[in-house]
N, C-alpha and C. Protein backbone atom coordinates (compact mmCIF):
# COMPACT_ATOMS: atom_id res chain seq x y z
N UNK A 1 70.87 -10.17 -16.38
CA UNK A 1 70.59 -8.79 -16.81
C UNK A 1 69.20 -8.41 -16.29
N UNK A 2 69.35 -7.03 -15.59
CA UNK A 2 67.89 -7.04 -14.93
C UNK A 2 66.83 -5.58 -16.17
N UNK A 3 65.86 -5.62 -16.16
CA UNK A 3 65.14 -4.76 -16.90
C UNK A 3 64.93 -3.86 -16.00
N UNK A 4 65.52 -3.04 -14.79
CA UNK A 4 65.40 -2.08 -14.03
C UNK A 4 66.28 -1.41 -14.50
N UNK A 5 65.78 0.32 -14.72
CA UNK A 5 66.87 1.28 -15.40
C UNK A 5 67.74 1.60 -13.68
N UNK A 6 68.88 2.45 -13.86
CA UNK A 6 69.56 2.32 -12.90
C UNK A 6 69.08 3.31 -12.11
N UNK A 7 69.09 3.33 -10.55
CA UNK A 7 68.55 4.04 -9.74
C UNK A 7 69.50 4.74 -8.97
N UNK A 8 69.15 5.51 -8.29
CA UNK A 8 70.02 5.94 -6.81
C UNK A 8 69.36 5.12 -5.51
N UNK A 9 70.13 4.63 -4.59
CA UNK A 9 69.56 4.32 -3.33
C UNK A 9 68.14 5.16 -2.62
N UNK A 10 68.28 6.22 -2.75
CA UNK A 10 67.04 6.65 -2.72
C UNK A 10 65.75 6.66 -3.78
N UNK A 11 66.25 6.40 -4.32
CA UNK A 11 65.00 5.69 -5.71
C UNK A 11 64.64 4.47 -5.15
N UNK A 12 65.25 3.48 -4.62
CA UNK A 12 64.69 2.02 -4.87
C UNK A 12 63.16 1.45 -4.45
N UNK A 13 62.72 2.58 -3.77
CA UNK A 13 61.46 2.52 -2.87
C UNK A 13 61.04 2.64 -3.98
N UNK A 14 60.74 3.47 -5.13
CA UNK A 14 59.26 3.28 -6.01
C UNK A 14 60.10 3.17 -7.51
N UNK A 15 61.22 2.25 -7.56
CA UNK A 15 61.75 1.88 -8.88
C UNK A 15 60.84 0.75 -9.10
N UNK A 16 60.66 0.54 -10.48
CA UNK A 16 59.57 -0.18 -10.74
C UNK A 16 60.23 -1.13 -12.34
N UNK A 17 59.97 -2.03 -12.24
CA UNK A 17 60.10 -2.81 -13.72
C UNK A 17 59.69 -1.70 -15.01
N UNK A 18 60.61 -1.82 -16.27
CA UNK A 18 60.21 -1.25 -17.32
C UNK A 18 59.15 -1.81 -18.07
N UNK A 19 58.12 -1.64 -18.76
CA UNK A 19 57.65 -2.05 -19.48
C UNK A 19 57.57 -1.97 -20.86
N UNK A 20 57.93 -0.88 -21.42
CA UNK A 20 58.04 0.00 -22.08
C UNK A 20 59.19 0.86 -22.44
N UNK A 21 60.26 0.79 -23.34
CA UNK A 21 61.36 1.42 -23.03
C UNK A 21 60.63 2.99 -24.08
N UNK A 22 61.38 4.02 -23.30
CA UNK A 22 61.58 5.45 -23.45
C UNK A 22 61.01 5.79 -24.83
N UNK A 23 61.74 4.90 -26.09
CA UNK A 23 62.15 4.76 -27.17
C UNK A 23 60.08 4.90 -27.75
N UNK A 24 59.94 3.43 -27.53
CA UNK A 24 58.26 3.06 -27.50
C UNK A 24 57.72 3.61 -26.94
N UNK A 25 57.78 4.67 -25.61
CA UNK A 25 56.53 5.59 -24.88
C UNK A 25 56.49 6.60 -25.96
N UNK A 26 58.06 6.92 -26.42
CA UNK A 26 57.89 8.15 -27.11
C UNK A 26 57.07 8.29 -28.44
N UNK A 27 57.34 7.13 -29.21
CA UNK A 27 56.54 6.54 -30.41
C UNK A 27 55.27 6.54 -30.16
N UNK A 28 55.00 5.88 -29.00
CA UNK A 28 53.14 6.19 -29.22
C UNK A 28 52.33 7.48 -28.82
N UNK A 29 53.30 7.94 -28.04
CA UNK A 29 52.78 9.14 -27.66
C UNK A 29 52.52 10.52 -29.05
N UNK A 30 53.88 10.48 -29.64
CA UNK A 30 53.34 10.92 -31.26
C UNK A 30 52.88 10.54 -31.77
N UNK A 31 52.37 9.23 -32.26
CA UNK A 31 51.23 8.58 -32.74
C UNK A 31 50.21 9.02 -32.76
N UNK A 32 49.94 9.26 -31.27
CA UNK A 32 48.72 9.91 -30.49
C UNK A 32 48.53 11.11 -31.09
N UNK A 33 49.38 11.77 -31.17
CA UNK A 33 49.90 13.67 -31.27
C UNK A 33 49.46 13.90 -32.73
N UNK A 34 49.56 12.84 -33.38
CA UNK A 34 49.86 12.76 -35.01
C UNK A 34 48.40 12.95 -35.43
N UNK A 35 47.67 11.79 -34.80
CA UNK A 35 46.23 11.29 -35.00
C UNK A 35 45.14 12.50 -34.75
N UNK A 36 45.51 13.35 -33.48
CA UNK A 36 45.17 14.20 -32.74
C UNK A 36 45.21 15.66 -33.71
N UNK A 37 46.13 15.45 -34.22
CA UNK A 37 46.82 16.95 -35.47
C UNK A 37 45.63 16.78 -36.60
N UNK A 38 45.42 15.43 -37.11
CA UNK A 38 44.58 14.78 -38.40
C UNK A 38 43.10 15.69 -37.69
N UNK A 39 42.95 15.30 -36.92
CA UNK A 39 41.17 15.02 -36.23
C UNK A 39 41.17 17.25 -36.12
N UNK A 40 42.31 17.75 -35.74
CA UNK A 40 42.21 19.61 -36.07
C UNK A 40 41.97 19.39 -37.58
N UNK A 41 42.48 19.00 -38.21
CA UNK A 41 42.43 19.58 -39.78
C UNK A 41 41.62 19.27 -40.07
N UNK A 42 40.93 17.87 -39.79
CA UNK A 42 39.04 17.29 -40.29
C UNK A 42 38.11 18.04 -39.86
N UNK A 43 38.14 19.38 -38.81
CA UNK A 43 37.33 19.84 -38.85
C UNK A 43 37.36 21.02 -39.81
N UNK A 44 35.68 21.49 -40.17
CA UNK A 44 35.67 22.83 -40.41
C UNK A 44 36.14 23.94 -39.76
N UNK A 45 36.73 24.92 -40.53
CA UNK A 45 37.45 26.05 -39.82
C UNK A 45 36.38 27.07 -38.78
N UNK A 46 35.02 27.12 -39.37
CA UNK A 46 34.37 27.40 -38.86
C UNK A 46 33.35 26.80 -37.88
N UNK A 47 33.63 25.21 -37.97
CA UNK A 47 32.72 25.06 -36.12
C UNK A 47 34.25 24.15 -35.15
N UNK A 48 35.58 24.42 -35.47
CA UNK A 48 36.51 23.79 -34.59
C UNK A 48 36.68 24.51 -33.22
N UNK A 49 35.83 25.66 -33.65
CA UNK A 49 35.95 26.35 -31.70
C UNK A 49 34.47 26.91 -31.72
N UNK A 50 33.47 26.23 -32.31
CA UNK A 50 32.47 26.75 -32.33
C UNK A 50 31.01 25.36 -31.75
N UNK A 51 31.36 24.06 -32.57
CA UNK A 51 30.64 23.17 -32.49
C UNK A 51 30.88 22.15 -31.14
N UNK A 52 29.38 21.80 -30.42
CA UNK A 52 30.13 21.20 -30.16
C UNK A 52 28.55 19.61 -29.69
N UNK A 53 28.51 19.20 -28.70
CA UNK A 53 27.25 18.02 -28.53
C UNK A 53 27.04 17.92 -27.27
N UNK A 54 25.47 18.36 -26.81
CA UNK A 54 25.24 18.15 -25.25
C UNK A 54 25.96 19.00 -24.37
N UNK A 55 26.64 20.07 -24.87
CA UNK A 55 26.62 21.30 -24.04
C UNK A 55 28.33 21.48 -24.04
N UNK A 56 29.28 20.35 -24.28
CA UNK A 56 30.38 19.88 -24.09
C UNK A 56 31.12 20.95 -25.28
N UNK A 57 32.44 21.07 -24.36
CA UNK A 57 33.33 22.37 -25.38
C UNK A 57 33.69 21.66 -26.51
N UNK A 58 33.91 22.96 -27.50
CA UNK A 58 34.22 22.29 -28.39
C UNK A 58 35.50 21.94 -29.01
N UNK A 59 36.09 21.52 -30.02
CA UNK A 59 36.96 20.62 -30.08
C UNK A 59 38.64 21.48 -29.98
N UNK A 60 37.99 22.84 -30.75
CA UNK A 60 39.69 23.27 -30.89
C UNK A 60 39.91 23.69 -29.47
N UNK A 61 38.88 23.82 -28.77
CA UNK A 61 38.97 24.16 -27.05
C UNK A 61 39.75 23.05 -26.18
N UNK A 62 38.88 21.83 -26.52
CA UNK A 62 39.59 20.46 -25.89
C UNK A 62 41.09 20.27 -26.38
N UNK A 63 41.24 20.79 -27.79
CA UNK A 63 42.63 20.27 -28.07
C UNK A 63 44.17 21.63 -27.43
N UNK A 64 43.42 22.78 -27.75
CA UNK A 64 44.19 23.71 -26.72
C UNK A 64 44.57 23.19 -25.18
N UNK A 65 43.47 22.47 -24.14
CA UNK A 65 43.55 21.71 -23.56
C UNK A 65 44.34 20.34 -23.56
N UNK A 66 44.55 19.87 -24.33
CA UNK A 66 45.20 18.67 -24.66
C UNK A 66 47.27 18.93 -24.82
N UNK A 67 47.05 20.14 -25.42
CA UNK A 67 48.75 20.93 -26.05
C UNK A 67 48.81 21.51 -24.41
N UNK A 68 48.09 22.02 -23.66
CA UNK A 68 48.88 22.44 -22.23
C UNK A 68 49.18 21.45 -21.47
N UNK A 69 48.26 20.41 -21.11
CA UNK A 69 48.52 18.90 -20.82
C UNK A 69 49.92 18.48 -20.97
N UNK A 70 50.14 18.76 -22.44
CA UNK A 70 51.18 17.81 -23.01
C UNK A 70 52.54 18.69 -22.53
N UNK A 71 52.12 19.85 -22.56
CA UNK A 71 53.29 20.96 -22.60
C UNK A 71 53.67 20.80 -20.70
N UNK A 72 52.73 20.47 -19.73
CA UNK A 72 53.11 20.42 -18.67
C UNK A 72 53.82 19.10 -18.21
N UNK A 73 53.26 17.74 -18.94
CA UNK A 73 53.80 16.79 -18.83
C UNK A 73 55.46 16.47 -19.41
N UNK A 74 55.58 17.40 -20.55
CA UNK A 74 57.21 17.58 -20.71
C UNK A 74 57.95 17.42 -19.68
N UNK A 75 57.02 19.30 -19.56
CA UNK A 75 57.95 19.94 -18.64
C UNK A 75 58.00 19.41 -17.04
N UNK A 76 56.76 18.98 -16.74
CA UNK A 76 57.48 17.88 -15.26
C UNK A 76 57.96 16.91 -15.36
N UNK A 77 57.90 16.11 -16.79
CA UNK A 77 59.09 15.13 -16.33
C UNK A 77 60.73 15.19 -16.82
N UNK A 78 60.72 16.25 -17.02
CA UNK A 78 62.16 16.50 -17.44
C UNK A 78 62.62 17.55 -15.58
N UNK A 79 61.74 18.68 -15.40
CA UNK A 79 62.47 19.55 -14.40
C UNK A 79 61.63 19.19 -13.31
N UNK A 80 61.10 17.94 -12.84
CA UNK A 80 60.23 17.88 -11.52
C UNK A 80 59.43 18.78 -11.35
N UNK A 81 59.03 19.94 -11.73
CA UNK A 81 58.24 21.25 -11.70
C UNK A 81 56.95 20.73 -12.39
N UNK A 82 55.72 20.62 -11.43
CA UNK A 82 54.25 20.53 -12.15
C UNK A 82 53.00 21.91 -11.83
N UNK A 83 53.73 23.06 -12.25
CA UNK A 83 52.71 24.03 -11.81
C UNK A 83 51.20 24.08 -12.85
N UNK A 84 50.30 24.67 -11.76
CA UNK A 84 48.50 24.48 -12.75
C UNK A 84 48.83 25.26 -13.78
N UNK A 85 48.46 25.20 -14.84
CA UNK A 85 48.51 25.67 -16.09
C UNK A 85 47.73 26.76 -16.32
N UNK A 86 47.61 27.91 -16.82
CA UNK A 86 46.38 28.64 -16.52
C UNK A 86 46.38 28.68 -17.90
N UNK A 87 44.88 27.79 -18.25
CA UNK A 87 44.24 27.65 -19.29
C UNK A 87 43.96 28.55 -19.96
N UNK A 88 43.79 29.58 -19.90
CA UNK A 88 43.11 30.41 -20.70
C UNK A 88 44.53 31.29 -21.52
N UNK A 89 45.91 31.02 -21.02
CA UNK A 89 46.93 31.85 -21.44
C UNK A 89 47.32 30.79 -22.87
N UNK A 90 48.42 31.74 -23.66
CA UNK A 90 48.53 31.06 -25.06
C UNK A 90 47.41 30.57 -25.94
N UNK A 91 46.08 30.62 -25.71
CA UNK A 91 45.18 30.10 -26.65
C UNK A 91 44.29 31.15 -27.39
N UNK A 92 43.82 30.66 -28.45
CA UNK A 92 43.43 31.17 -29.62
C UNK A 92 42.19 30.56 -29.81
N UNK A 93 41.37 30.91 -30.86
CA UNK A 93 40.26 30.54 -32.07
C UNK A 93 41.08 30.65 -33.59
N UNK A 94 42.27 30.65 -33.46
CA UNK A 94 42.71 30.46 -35.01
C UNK A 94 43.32 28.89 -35.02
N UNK A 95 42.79 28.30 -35.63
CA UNK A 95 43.30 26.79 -36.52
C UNK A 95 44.69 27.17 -36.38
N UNK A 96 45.31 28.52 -37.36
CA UNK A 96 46.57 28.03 -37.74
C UNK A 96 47.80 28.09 -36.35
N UNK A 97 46.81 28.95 -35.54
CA UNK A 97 48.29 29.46 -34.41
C UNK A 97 47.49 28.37 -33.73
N UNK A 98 46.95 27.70 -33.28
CA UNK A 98 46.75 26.17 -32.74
C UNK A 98 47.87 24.83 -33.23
N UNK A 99 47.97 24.87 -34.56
CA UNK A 99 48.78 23.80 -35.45
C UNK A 99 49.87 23.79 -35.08
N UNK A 100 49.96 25.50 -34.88
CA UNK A 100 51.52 26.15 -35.28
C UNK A 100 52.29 25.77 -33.63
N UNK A 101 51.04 25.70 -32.81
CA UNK A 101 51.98 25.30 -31.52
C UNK A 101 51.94 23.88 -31.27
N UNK A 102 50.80 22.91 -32.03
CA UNK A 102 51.02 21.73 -31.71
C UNK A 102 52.19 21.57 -32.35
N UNK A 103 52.51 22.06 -33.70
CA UNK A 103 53.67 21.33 -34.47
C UNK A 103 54.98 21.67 -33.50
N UNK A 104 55.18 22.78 -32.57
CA UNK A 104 56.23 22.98 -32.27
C UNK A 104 56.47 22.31 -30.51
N UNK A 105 55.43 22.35 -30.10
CA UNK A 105 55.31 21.16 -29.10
C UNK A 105 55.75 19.85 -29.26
N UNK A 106 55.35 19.22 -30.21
CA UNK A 106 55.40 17.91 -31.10
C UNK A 106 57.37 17.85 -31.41
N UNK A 107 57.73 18.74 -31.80
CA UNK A 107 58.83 18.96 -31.91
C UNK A 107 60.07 18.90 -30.75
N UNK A 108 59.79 19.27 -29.71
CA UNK A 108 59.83 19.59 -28.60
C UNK A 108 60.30 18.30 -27.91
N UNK A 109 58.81 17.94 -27.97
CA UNK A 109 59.00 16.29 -27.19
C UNK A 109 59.36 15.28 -27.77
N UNK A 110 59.75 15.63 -29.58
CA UNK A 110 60.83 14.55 -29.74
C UNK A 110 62.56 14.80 -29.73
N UNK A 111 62.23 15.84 -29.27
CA UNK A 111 64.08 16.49 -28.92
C UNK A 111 64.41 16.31 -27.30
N UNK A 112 63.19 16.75 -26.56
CA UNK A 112 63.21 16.53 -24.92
C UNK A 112 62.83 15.06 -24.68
N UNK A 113 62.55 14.64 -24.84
CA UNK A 113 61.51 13.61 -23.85
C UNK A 113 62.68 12.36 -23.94
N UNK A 114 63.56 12.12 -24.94
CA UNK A 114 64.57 10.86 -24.43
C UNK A 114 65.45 11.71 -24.08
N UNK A 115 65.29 13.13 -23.61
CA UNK A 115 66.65 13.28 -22.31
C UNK A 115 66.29 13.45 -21.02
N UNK A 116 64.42 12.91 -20.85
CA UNK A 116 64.02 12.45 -19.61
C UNK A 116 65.01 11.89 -18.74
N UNK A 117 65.62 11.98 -17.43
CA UNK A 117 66.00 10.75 -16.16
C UNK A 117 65.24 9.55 -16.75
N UNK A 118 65.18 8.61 -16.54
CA UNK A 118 64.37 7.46 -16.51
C UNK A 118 64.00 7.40 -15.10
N UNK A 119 64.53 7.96 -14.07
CA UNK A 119 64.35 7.76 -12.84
C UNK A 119 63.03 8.68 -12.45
N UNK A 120 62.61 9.87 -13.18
CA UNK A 120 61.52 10.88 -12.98
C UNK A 120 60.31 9.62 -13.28
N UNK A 121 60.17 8.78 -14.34
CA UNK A 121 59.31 7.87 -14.20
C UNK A 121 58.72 7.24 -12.33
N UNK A 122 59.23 6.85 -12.42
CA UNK A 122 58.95 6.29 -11.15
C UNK A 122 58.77 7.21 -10.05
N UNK A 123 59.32 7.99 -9.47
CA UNK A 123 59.32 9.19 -8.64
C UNK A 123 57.68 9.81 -8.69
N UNK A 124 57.27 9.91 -7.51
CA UNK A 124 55.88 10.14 -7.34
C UNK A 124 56.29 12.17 -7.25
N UNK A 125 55.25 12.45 -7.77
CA UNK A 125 55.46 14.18 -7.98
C UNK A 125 54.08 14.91 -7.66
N UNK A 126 54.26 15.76 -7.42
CA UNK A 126 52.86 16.88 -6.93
C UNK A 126 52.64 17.14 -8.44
N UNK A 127 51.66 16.95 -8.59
CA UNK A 127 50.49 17.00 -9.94
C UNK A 127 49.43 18.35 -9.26
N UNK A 128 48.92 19.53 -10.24
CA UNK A 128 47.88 20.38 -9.96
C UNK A 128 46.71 19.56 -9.31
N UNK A 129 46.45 18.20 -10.28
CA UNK A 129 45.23 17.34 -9.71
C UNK A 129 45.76 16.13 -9.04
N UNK A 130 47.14 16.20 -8.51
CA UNK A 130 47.05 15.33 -7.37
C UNK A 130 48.57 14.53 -7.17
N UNK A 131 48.70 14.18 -6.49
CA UNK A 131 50.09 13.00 -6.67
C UNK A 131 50.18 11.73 -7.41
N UNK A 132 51.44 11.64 -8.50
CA UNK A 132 51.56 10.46 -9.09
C UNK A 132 52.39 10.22 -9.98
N UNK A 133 53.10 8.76 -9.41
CA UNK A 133 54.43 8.47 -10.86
C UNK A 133 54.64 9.73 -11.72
N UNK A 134 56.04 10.20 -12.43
CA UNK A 134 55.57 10.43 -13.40
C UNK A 134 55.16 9.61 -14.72
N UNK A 135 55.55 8.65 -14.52
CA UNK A 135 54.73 7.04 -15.82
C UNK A 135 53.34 7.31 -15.56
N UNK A 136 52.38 7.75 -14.44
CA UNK A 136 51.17 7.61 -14.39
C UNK A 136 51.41 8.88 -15.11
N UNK A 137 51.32 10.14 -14.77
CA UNK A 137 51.33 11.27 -14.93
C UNK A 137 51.26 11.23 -16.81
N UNK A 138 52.60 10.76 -17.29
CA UNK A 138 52.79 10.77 -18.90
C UNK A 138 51.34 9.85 -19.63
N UNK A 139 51.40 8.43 -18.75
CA UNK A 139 49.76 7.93 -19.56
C UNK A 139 48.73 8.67 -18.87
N UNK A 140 48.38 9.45 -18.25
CA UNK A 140 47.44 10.42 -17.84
C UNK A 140 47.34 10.97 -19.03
N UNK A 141 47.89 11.59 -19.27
CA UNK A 141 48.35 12.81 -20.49
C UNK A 141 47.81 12.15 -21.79
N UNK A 142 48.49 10.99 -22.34
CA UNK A 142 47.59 10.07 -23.34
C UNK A 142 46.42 10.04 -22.73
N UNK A 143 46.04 9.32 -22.02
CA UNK A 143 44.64 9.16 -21.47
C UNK A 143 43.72 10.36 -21.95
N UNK A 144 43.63 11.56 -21.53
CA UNK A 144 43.13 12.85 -21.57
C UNK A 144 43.05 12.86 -23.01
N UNK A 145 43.96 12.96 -23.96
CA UNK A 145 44.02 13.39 -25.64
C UNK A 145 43.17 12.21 -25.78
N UNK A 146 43.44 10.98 -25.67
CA UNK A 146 42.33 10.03 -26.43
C UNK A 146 40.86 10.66 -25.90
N UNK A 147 40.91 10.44 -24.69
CA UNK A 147 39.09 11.23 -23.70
C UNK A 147 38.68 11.98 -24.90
N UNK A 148 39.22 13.24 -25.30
CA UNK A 148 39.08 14.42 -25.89
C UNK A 148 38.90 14.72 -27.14
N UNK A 149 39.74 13.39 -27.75
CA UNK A 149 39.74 12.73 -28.82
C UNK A 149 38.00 12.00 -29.36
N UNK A 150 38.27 11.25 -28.74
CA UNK A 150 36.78 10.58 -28.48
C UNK A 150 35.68 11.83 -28.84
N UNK A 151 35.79 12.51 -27.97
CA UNK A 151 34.48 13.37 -28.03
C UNK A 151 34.43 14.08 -29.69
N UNK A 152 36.14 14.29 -30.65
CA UNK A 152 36.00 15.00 -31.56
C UNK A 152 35.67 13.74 -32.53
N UNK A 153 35.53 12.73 -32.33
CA UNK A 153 35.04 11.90 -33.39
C UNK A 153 33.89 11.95 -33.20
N UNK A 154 33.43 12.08 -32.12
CA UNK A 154 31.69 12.02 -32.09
C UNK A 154 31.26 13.45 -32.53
N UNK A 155 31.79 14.78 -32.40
CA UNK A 155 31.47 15.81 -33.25
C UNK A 155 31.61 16.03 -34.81
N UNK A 156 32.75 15.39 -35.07
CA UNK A 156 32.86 15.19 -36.87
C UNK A 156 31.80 14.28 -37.35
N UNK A 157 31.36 13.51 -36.78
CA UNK A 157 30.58 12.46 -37.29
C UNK A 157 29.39 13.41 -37.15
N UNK A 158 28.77 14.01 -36.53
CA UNK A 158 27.36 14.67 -35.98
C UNK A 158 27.43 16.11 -36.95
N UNK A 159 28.61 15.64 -37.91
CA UNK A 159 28.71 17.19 -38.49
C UNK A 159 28.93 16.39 -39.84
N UNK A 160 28.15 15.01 -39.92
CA UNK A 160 28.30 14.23 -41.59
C UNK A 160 29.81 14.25 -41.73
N UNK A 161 31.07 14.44 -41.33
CA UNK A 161 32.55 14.13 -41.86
C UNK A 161 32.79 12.90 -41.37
N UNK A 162 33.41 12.24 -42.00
CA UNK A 162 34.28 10.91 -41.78
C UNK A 162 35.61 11.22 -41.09
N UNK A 163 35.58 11.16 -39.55
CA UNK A 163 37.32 11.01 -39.08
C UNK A 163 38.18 10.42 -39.74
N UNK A 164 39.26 10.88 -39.32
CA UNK A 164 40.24 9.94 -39.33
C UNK A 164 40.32 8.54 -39.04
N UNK A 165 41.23 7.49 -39.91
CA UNK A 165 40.86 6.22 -39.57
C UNK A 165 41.71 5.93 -37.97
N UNK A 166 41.44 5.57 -37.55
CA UNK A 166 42.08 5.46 -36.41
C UNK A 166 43.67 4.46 -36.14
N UNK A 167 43.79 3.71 -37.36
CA UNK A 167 45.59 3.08 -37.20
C UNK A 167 45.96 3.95 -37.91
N UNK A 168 45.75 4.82 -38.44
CA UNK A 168 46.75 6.12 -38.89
C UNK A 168 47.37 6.54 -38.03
N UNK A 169 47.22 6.79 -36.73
CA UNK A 169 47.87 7.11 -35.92
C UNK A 169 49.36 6.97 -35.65
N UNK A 170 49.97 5.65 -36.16
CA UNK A 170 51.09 4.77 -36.24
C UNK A 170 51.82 5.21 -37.36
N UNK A 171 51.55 5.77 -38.63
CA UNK A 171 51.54 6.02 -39.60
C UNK A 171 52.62 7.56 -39.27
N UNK A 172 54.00 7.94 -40.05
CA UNK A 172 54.26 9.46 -39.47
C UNK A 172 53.73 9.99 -40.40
């Protein structure tokens, strides 16, 4: 029994061993999403698009950033389509219409994302910032929310709040 999901002949060039089945990317990736939702609500309503350290945006900015990320990474690995996102569309300074689209994003990618191909994994794709797997592309995407993440623990803390514990994340 081999741990290679099934390919087409033209796949075999960048089919790659699983490491990770679908099931578990998808789990941690809400994990992530979950942890990420906690760290909006720990802030004050009044410095989450206002505060921020060393000149760096601030957090409900990064996380608007983080929900287009996520919203493009869906959507290219389900329809091969990775167009630039234009940041500045769909976003707000309100907490609640921020929540209101993570929650329905969040939603989203646990209804879409195991009717991914497994084969879009592997398949190298035009990215806005460049070519790559979409497996790189999806931990890109984690990558970025933790980055972003990071920076909102170092603003809650510089604002006296205690983050979130961080294995909450795992936690639904």
């Amino acid at each position: 029994m081999t741990n290679m999901p099934a390919v087409e002949e033209s796949d075999q060039a960048t089919a790659q061993p699983v490491i990770v089945s679908p099931a578990q990317f998808l789990n941690y990736w809400q994990g992530n999403r979950r942890l990420t939702r906690r760290m909006i609500e720990a802030f004050p309503e009044d410095e989450l698009f206002s505060f921020s350290v060393g000149g760096m945006r601030p957090f409900g900015v990064l996380a608007w950033e983080i929900h287009q990320v996520s919203e493009l990474t869906l959507s290219g690995l389900r329809t091969g389509e990775w167009p630039m996102p234009n940041w500045r569309d769909g976003t707000s300074s309100d907490r609640a219409e921020l929540l209101n689209a993570w929650d329905a994003l969040t939603a989203r990618i646990e209804a879409e994302l195991p009717e991914v191909d497994v084969t879009h994994y592997s398949r190298l794709h035009a990215l806005p910032w460049g070519e790559m797997s979409g497996w790189a592309a999806a931990i890109y995407n984690i990558d970025n929310e933790i980055h972003h993440r990071g920076q909102g623990y170092v603003y809650l803390r510089a604002l006296g709040i205690e983050p979130p514990m961080f294995p909450a994340y795992m936690a639904p």
